[in-house]
C-alpha atoms as a PDB file:
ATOM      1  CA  UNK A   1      75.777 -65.206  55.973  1.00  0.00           C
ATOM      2  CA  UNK A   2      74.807 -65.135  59.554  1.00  0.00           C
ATOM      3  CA  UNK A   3      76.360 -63.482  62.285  1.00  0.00           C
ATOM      4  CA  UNK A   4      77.459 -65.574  65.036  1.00  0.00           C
ATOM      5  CA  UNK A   5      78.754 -62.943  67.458  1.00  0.00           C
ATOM      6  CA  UNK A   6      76.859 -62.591  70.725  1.00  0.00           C
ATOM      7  CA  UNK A   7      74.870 -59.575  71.365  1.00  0.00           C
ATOM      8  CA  UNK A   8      76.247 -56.398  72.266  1.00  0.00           C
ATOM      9  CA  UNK A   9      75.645 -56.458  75.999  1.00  0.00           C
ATOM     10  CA  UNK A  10      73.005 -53.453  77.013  1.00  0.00           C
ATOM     11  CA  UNK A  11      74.635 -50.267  77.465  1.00  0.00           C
ATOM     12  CA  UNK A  12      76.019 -49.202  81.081  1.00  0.00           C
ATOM     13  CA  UNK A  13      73.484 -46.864  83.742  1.00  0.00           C
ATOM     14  CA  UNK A  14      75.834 -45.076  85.846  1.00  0.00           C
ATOM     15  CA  UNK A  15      73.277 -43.077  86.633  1.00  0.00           C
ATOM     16  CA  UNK A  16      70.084 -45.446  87.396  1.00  0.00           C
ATOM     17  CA  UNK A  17      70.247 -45.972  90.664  1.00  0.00           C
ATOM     18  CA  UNK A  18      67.891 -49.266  90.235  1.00  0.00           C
ATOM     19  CA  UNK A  19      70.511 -50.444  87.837  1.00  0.00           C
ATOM     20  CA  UNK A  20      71.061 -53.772  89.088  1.00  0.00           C
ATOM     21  CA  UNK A  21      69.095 -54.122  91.990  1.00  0.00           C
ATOM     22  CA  UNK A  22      66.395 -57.194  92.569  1.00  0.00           C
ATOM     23  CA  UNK A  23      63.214 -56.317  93.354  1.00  0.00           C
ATOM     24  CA  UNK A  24      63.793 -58.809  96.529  1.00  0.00           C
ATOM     25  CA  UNK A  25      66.581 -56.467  97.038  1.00  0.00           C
ATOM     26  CA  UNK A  26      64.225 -53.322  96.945  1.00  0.00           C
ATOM     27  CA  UNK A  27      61.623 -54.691  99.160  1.00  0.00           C
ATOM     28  CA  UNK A  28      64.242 -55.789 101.889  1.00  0.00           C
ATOM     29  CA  UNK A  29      65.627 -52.650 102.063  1.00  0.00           C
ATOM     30  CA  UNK A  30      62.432 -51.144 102.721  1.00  0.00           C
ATOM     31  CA  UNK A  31      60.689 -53.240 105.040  1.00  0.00           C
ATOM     32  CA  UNK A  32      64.526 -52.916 107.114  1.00  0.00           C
ATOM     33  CA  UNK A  33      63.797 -49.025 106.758  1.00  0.00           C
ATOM     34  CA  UNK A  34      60.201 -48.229 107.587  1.00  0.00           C
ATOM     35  CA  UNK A  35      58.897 -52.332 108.595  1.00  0.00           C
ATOM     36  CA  UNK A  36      55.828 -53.302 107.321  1.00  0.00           C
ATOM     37  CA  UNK A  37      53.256 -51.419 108.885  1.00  0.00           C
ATOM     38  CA  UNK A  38      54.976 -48.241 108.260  1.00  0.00           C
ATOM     39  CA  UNK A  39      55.233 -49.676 104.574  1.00  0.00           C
ATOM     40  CA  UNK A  40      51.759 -50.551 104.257  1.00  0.00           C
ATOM     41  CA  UNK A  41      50.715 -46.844 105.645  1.00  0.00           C
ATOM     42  CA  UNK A  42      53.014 -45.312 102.982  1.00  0.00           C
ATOM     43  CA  UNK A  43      51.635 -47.648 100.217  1.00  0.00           C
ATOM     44  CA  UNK A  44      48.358 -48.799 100.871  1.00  0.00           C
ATOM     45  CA  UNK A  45      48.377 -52.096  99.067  1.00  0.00           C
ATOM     46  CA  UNK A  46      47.022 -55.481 100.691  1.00  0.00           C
ATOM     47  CA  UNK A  47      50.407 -57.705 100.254  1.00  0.00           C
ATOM     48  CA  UNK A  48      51.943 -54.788 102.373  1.00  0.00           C
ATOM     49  CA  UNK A  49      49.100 -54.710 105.505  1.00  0.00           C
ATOM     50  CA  UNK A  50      47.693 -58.358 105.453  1.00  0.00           C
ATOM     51  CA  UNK A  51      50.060 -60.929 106.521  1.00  0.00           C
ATOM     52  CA  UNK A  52      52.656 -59.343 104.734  1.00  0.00           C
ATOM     53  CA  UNK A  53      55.551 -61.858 103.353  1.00  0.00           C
ATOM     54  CA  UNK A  54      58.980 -60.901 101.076  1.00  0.00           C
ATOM     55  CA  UNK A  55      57.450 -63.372  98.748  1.00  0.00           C
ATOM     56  CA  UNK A  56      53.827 -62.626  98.645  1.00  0.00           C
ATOM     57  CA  UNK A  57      54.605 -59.084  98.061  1.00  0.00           C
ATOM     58  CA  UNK A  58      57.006 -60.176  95.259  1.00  0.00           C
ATOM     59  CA  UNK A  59      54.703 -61.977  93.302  1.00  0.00           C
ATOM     60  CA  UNK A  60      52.227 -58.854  93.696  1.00  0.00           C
ATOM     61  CA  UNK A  61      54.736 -56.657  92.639  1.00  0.00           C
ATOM     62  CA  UNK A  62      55.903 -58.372  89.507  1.00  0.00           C
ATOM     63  CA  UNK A  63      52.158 -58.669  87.811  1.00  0.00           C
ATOM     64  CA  UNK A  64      51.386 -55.191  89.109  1.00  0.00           C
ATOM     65  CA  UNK A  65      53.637 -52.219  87.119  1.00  0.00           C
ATOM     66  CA  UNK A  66      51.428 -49.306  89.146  1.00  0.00           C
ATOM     67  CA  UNK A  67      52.294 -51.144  92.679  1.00  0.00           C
ATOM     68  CA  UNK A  68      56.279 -51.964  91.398  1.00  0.00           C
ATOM     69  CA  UNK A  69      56.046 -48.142  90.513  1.00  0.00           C
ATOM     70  CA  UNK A  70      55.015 -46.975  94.145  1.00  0.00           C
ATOM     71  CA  UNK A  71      57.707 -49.095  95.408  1.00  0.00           C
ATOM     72  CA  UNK A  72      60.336 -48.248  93.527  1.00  0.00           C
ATOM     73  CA  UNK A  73      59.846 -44.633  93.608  1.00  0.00           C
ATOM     74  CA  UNK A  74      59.394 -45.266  97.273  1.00  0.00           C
ATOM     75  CA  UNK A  75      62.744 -46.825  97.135  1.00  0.00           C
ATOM     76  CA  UNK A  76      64.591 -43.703  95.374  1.00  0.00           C
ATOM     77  CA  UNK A  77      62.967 -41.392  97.800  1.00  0.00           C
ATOM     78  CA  UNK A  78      64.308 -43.734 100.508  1.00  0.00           C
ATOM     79  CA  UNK A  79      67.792 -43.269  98.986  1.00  0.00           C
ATOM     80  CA  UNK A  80      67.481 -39.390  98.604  1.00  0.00           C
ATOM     81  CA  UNK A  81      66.680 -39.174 102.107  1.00  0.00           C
ATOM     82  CA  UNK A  82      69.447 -40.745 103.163  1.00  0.00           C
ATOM     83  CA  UNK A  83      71.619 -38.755 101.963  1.00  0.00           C
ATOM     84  CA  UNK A  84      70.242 -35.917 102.971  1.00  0.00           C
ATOM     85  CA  UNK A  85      70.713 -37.158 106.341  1.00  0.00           C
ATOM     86  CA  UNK A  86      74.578 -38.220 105.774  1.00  0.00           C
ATOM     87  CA  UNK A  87      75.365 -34.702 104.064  1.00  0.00           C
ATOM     88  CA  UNK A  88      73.745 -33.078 107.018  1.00  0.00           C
ATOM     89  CA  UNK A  89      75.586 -34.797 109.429  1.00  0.00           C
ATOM     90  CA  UNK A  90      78.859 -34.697 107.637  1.00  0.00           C
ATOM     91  CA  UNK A  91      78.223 -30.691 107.001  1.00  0.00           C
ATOM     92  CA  UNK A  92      77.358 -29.384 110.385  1.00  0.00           C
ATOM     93  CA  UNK A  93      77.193 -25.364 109.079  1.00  0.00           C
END
């Protein structure tokens, strides 16, 4: 007998907030945030300081886990900060 039924899609992350996001999508939002020089202070890596490209950086990123590491964590701190920043100006006591 074999089982024809597709796979059981992968379970839900309501809580991951990388859960769905590109790595393109990551990378834009940062280089919108901080621009590249600032991103290339925070995260010393070449792709980020010399001639620094969406692209380039992707194709860094995706053979390098350490660098995809930085950025994403870079990313989540990104995302912490701004809400920090919306709850504190929301909450003025």
């Amino acid at each position: 007998m074999t089982d024809t039924s597709p796979p059981a899609p992968p379970p839900a992350q309501p809580r991951n907030p990388l859960h769905g996001l590109t790595l393109e999508a990551i990378v834009t939002a940062l280089v919108a945030r901080y621009g590249w020089a600032d991103l290339g202070a925070r995260i010393p890596i070449r792709c980020f300081t010399a001639d620094p490209s969406i692209a380039s950086s992707l194709r860094f990123l995706r053979k390098t886990p350490w660098a995809r590491e930085k950025v994403e964590s870079l990313y989540l701190f990104m995302l912490r900060d701004e809400r920090r920043a919306r709850a504190a100006r929301d909450d003025p006591a």
